[in-house]
Protein backbone atom coordinates (compact mmCIF):
# COMPACT_ATOMS: atom_id res chain seq x y z
CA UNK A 1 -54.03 -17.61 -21.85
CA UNK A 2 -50.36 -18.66 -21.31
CA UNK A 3 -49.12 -16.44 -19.11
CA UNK A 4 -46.17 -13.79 -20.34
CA UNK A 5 -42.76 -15.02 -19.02
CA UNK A 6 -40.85 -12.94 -16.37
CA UNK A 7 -37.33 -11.80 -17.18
CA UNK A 8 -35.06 -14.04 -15.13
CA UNK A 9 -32.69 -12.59 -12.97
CA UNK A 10 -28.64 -12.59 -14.61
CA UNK A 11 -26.71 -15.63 -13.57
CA UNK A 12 -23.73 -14.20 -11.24
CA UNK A 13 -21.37 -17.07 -11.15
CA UNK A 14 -20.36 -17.85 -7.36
CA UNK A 15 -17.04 -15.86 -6.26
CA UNK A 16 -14.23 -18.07 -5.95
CA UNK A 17 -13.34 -19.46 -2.24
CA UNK A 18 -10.64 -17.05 -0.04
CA UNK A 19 -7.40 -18.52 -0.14
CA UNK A 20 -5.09 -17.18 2.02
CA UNK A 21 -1.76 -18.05 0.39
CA UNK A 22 -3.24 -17.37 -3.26
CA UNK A 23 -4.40 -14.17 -3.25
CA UNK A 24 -5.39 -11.88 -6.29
CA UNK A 25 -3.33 -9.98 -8.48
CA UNK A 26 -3.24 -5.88 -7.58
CA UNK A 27 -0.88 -5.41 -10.00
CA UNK A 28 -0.67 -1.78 -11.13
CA UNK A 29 -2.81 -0.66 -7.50
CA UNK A 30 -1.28 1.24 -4.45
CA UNK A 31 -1.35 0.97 -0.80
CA UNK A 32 -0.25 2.57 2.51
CA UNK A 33 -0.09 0.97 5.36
CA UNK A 34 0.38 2.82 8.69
CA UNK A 35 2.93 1.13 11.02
CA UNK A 36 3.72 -1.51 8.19
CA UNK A 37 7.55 -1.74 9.90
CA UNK A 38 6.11 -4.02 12.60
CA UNK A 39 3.41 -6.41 13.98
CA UNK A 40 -0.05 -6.99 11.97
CA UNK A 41 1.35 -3.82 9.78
CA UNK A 42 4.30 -5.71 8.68
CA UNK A 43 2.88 -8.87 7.48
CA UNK A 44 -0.33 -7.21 5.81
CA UNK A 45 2.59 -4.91 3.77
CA UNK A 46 4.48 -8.20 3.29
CA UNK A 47 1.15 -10.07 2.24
CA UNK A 48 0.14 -6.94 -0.30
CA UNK A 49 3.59 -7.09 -1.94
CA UNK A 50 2.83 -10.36 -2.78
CA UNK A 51 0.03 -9.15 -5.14
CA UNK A 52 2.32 -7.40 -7.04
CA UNK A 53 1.13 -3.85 -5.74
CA UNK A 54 2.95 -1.09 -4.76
CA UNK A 55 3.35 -1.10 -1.10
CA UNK A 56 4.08 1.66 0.92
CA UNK A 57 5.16 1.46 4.47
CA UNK A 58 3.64 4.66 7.17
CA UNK A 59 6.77 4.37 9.87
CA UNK A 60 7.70 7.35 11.84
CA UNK A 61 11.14 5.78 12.24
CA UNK A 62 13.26 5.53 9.30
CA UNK A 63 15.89 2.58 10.48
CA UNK A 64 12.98 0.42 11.32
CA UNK A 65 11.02 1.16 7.76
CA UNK A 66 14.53 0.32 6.24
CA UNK A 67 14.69 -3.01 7.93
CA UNK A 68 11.03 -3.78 7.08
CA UNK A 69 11.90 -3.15 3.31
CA UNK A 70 14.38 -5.48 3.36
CA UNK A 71 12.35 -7.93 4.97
CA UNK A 72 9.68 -7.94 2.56
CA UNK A 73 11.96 -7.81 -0.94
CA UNK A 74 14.16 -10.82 0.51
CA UNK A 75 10.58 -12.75 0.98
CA UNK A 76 8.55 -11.43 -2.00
CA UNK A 77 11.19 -11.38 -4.97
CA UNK A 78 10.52 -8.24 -6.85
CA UNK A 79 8.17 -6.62 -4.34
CA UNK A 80 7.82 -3.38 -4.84
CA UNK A 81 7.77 -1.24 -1.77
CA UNK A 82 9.13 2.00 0.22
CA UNK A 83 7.91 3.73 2.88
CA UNK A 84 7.09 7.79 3.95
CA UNK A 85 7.42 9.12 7.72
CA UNK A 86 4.42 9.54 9.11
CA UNK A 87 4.01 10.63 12.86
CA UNK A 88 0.25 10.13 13.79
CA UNK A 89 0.81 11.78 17.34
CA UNK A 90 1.93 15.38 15.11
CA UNK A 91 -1.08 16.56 13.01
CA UNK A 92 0.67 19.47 11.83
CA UNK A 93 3.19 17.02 9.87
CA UNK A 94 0.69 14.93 8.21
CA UNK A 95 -0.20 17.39 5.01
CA UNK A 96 3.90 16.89 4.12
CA UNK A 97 4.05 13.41 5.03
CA UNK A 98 1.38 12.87 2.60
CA UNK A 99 2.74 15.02 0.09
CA UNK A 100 5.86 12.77 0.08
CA UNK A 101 3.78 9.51 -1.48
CA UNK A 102 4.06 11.27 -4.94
CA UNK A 103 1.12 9.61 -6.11
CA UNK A 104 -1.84 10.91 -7.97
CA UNK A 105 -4.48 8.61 -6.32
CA UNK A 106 -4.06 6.18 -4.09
CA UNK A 107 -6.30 2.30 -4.11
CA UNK A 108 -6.70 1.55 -0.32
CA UNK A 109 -4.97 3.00 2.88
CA UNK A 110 -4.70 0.64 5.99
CA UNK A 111 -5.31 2.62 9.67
CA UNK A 112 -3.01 0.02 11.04
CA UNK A 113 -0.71 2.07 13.47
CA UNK A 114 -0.98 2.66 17.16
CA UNK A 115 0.70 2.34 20.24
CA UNK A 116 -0.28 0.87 23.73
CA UNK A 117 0.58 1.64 26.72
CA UNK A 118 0.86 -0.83 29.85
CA UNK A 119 1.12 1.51 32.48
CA UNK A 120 0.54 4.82 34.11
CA UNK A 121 1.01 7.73 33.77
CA UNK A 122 -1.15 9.50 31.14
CA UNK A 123 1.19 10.64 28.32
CA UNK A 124 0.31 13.26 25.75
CA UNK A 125 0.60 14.17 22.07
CA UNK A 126 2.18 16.45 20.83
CA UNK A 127 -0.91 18.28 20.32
CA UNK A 128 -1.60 17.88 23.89
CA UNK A 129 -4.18 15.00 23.07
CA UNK A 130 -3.91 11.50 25.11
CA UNK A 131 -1.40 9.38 23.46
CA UNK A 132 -3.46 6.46 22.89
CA UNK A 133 -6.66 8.27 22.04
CA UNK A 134 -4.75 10.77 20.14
CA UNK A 135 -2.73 8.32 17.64
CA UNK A 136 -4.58 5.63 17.19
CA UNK A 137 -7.53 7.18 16.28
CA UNK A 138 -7.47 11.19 15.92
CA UNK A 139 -4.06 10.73 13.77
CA UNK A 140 -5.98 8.37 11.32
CA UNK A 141 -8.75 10.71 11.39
CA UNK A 142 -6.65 13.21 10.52
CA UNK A 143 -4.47 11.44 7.86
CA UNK A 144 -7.86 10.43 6.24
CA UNK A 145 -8.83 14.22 5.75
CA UNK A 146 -5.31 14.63 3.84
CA UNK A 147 -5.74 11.61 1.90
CA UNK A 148 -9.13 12.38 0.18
CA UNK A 149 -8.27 13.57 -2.76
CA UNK A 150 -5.93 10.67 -3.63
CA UNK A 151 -9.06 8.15 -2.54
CA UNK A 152 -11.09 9.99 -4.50
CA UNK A 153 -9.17 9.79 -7.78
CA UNK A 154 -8.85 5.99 -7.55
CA UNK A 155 -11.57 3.70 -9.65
CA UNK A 156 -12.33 2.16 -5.87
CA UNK A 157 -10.66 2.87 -3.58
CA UNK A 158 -10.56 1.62 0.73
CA UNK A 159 -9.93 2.58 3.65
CA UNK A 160 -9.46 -0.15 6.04
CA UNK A 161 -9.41 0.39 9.67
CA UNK A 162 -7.69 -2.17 12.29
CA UNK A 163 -9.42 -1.93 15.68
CA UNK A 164 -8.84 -4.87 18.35
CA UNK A 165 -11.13 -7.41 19.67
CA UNK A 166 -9.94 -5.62 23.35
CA UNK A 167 -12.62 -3.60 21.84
CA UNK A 168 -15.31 -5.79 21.89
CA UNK A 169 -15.76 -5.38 25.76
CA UNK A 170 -15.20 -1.62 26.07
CA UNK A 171 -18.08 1.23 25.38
CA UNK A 172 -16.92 5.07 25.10
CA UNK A 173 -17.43 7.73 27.41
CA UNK A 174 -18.52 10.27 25.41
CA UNK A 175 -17.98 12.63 28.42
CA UNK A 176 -13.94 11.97 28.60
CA UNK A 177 -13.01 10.25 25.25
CA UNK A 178 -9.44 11.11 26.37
CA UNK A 179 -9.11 9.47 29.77
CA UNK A 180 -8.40 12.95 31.46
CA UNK A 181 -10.45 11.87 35.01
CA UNK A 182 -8.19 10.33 37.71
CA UNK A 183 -8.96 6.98 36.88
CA UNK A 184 -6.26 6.38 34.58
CA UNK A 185 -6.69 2.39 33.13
CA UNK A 186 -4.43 2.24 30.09
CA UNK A 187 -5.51 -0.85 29.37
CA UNK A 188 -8.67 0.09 29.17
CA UNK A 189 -7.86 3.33 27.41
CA UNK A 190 -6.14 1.41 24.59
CA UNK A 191 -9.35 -0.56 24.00
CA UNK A 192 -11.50 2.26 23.85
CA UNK A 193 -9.01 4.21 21.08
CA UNK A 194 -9.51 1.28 19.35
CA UNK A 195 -13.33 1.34 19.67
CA UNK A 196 -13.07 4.86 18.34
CA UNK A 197 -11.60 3.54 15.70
CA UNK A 198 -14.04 1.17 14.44
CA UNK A 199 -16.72 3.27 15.29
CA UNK A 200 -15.31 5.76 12.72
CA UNK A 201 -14.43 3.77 10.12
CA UNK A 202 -18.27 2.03 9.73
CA UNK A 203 -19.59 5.52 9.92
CA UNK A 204 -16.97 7.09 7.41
CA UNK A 205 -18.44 4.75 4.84
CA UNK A 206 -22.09 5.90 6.09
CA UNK A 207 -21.08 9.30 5.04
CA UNK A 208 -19.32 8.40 1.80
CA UNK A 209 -22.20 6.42 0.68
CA UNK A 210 -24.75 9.42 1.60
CA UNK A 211 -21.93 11.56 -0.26
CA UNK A 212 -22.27 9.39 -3.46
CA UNK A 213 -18.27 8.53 -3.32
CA UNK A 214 -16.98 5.45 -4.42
CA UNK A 215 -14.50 5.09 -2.24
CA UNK A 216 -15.48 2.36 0.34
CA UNK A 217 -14.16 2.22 4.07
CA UNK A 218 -13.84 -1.34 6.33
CA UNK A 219 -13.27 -2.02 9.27
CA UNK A 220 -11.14 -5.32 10.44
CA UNK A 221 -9.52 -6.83 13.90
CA UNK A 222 -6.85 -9.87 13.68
CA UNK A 223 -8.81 -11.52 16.89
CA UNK A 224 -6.22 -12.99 19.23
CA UNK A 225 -2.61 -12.33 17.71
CA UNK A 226 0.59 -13.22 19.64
CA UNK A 227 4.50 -12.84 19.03
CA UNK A 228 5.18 -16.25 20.49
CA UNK A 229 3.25 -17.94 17.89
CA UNK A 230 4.47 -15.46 14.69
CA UNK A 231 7.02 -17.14 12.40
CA UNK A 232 10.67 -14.87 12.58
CA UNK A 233 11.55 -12.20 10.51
CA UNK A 234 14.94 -10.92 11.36
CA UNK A 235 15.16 -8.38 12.55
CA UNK A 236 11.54 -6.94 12.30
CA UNK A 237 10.81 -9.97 14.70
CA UNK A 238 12.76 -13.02 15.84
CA UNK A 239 11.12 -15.41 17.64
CA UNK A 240 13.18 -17.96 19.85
CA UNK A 241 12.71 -21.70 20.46
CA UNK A 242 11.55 -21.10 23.60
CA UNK A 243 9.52 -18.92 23.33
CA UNK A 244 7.63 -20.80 20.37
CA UNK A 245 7.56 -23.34 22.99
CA UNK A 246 5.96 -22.13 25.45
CA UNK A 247 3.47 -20.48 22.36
CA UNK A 248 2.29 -23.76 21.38
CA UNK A 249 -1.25 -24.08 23.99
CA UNK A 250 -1.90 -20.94 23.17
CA UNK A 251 -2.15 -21.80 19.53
CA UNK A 252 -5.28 -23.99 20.29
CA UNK A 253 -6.97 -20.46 20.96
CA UNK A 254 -5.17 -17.82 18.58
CA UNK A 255 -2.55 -17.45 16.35
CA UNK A 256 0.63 -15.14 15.18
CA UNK A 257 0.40 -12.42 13.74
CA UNK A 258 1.00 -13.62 10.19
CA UNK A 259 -2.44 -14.68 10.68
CA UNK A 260 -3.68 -12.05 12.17
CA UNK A 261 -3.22 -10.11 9.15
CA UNK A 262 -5.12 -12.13 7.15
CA UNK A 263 -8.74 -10.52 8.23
CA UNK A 264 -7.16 -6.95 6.98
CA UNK A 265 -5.16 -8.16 3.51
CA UNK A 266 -8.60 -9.89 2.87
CA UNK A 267 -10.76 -6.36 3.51
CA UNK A 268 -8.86 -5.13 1.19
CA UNK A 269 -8.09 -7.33 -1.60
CA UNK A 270 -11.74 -8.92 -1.96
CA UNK A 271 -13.67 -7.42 -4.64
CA UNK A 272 -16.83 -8.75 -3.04
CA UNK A 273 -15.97 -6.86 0.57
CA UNK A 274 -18.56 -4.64 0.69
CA UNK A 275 -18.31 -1.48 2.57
CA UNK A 276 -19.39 -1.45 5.77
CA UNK A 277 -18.14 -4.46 6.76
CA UNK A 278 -16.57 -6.34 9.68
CA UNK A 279 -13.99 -8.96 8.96
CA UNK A 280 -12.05 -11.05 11.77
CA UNK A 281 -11.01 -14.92 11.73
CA UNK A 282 -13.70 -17.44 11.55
CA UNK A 283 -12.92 -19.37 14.91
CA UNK A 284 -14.67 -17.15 17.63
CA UNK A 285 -13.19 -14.28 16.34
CA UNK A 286 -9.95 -15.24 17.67
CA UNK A 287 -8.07 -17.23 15.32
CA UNK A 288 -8.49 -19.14 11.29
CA UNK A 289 -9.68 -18.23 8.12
CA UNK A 290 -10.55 -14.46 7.73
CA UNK A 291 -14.23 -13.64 7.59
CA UNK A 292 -17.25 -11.35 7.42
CA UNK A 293 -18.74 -11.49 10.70
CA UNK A 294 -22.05 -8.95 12.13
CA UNK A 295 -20.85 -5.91 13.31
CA UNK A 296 -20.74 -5.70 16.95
CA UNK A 297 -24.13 -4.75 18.66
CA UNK A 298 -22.24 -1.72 20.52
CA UNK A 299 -21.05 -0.44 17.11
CA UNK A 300 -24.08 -0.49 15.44
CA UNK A 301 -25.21 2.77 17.88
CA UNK A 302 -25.44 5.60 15.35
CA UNK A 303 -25.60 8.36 17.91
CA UNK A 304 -22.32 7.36 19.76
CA UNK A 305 -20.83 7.21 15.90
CA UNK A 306 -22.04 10.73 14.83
CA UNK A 307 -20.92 12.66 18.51
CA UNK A 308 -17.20 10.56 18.13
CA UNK A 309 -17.14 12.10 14.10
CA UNK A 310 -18.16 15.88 15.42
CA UNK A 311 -15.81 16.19 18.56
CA UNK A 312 -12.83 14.27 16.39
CA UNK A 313 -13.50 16.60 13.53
CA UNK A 314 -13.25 19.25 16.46
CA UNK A 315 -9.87 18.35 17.91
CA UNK A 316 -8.43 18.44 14.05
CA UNK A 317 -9.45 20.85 13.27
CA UNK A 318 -11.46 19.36 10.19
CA UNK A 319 -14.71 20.29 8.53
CA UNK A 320 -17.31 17.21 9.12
CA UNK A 321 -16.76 16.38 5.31
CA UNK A 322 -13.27 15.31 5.90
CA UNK A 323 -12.88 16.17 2.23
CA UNK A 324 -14.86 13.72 0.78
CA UNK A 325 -17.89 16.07 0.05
């Protein structure tokens, strides 16, 4: 007897290859990028405009958002973009400072923002948190809680989270997330903030999948991203001749940071970036094409994820839910 056929499975027609200086239409979509008036922040709000999205720019100072604005609509004719104030390092301001987007839902929010410090001593929030600790990855946290509703309401939504490949080396102590014993590194503290951060960006999208949301949440690092070798942008940066200069050996091993916002634009722009998901530049994580690339072994510890979620929930005073359910 011939033997009944088997349904075949649909065709799915292969996605198109990444291209970094063609990317998709977002027409009609939103985003917010934390700390989009400088660094990584400023080219992945200049790359977004681009798209034809609405772009809004997370600065907690107002002459520097300006000058970003500026930047972008004299590069991107017709970009449309503005910015909020957002502080990070006050909690208690982040409920108004979200109220100010005016928006009904939102399409992807970029945990971009942070500061680093190069030397001792240990400075605080104003919440009385570590500064590094406290801004880089509780204020996100935070903001996150606040911005539920507007993820929620958009078809699907991000959130894309920008650790560091500094983070690649560090591991958490669970016992002093915020760097209160004498041994003050900050070097070493900034990595680890950013470690928290990727840790809770793979396990917010843990929890929104077991929540049944639609909204996804990525994490992303620009691998190694330098000043000397990012193209000018008067005045959010100018880069000198000599300084491009002496750039130019290190470009054999990373890249600017035009570049380095490529790994984030594409986490949020690809419609076949699932959530979950790494992405960093193709060459050794350090510089090229953006990528999916395995999550870090270190990250992949689910018990280190789930005590970071209940002691940041803690210090915000959140419920574990964040608002997502």
């Amino acid at each position: 007897m011939p033997s009944k056929s088997q349904p075949q499975p649909a065709h799915r027609p292969p996605s198109p290859p990444w291209d970094v200086r063609r990317l998709p239409s977002a027409e009609g979509k939103t985003f917010l990028i934390t700390g989009g008036n400088a660094g990584i922040g400023y080219f992945v709000a200049e790359q977004l405009a681009g798209t034809g999205a609405t772009v809004v720019l997370g600065s907690r100072d107002h002459t520097k958002a300006v000058a970003a604005e500026g930047c972008i609509r004299s590069r991107v004719p017709g970009a449309r973009v503005r910015h909020i104030l957002l502080d990070l390092a006050d909690l208690s301001s982040l409920e108004t400072a979200v109220d100010t987007l005016g928006v009904g839902s939102l399409d992807a929010v970029v945990h971009n923002a942070g500061v680093a410090l190069d030397d001792p001593p240990r400075r605080v929030t104003k919440d009385g948190h570590e500064l590094m600790f406290g801004t880089n990855h509780l204020g996100h946290v935070a903001l996150t809680r606040w911005l539920a509703p507007l993820l929620a309401a958009a078809p699907a939504a991000r959130v894309v989270t920008v650790g560091s490949f500094a983070a690649k080396s560090e591991r958490l102590d669970l016992a002093d997330l915020q760097s209160a014993g004498g041994d003050y590194r900050p070097k070493r503290t900034y990595g680890r903030s950013k470690l928290a951060q990727l840790y809770f960006g793979l396990d917010l999208d843990r929890r929104l999948r077991a929540a049944g949301s639609p909204v996804r949440s990525l994490v992303a690092h620009p691998g190694g991203a330098l000043d000397s070798l990012t193209p000018s942008r008067p005045p959010v940066h100018v880069r000198t001749a000599g300084a491009r200069l002496r750039g130019l050996p290190a470009g054999l091993l990373v890249q600017g940071k035009d570049a380095g916002a490529w790994p984030v634009v594409r986490a949020v722009l690809d419609p076949c970036a699932a959530g979950g998901g790494l992405w960093g530049p193709r060459a050794f994580g350090l510089h090229g094409e953006p990528r999916s690339e395995p999550v870090w072994d270190h990250l992949k510890d689910t018990a280190v994820a789930e005590r970071l979620w209940e002691v940041s929930c803690e210090l915000i005073g959140a419920e574990p839910g964040l608002g997502f359910g």
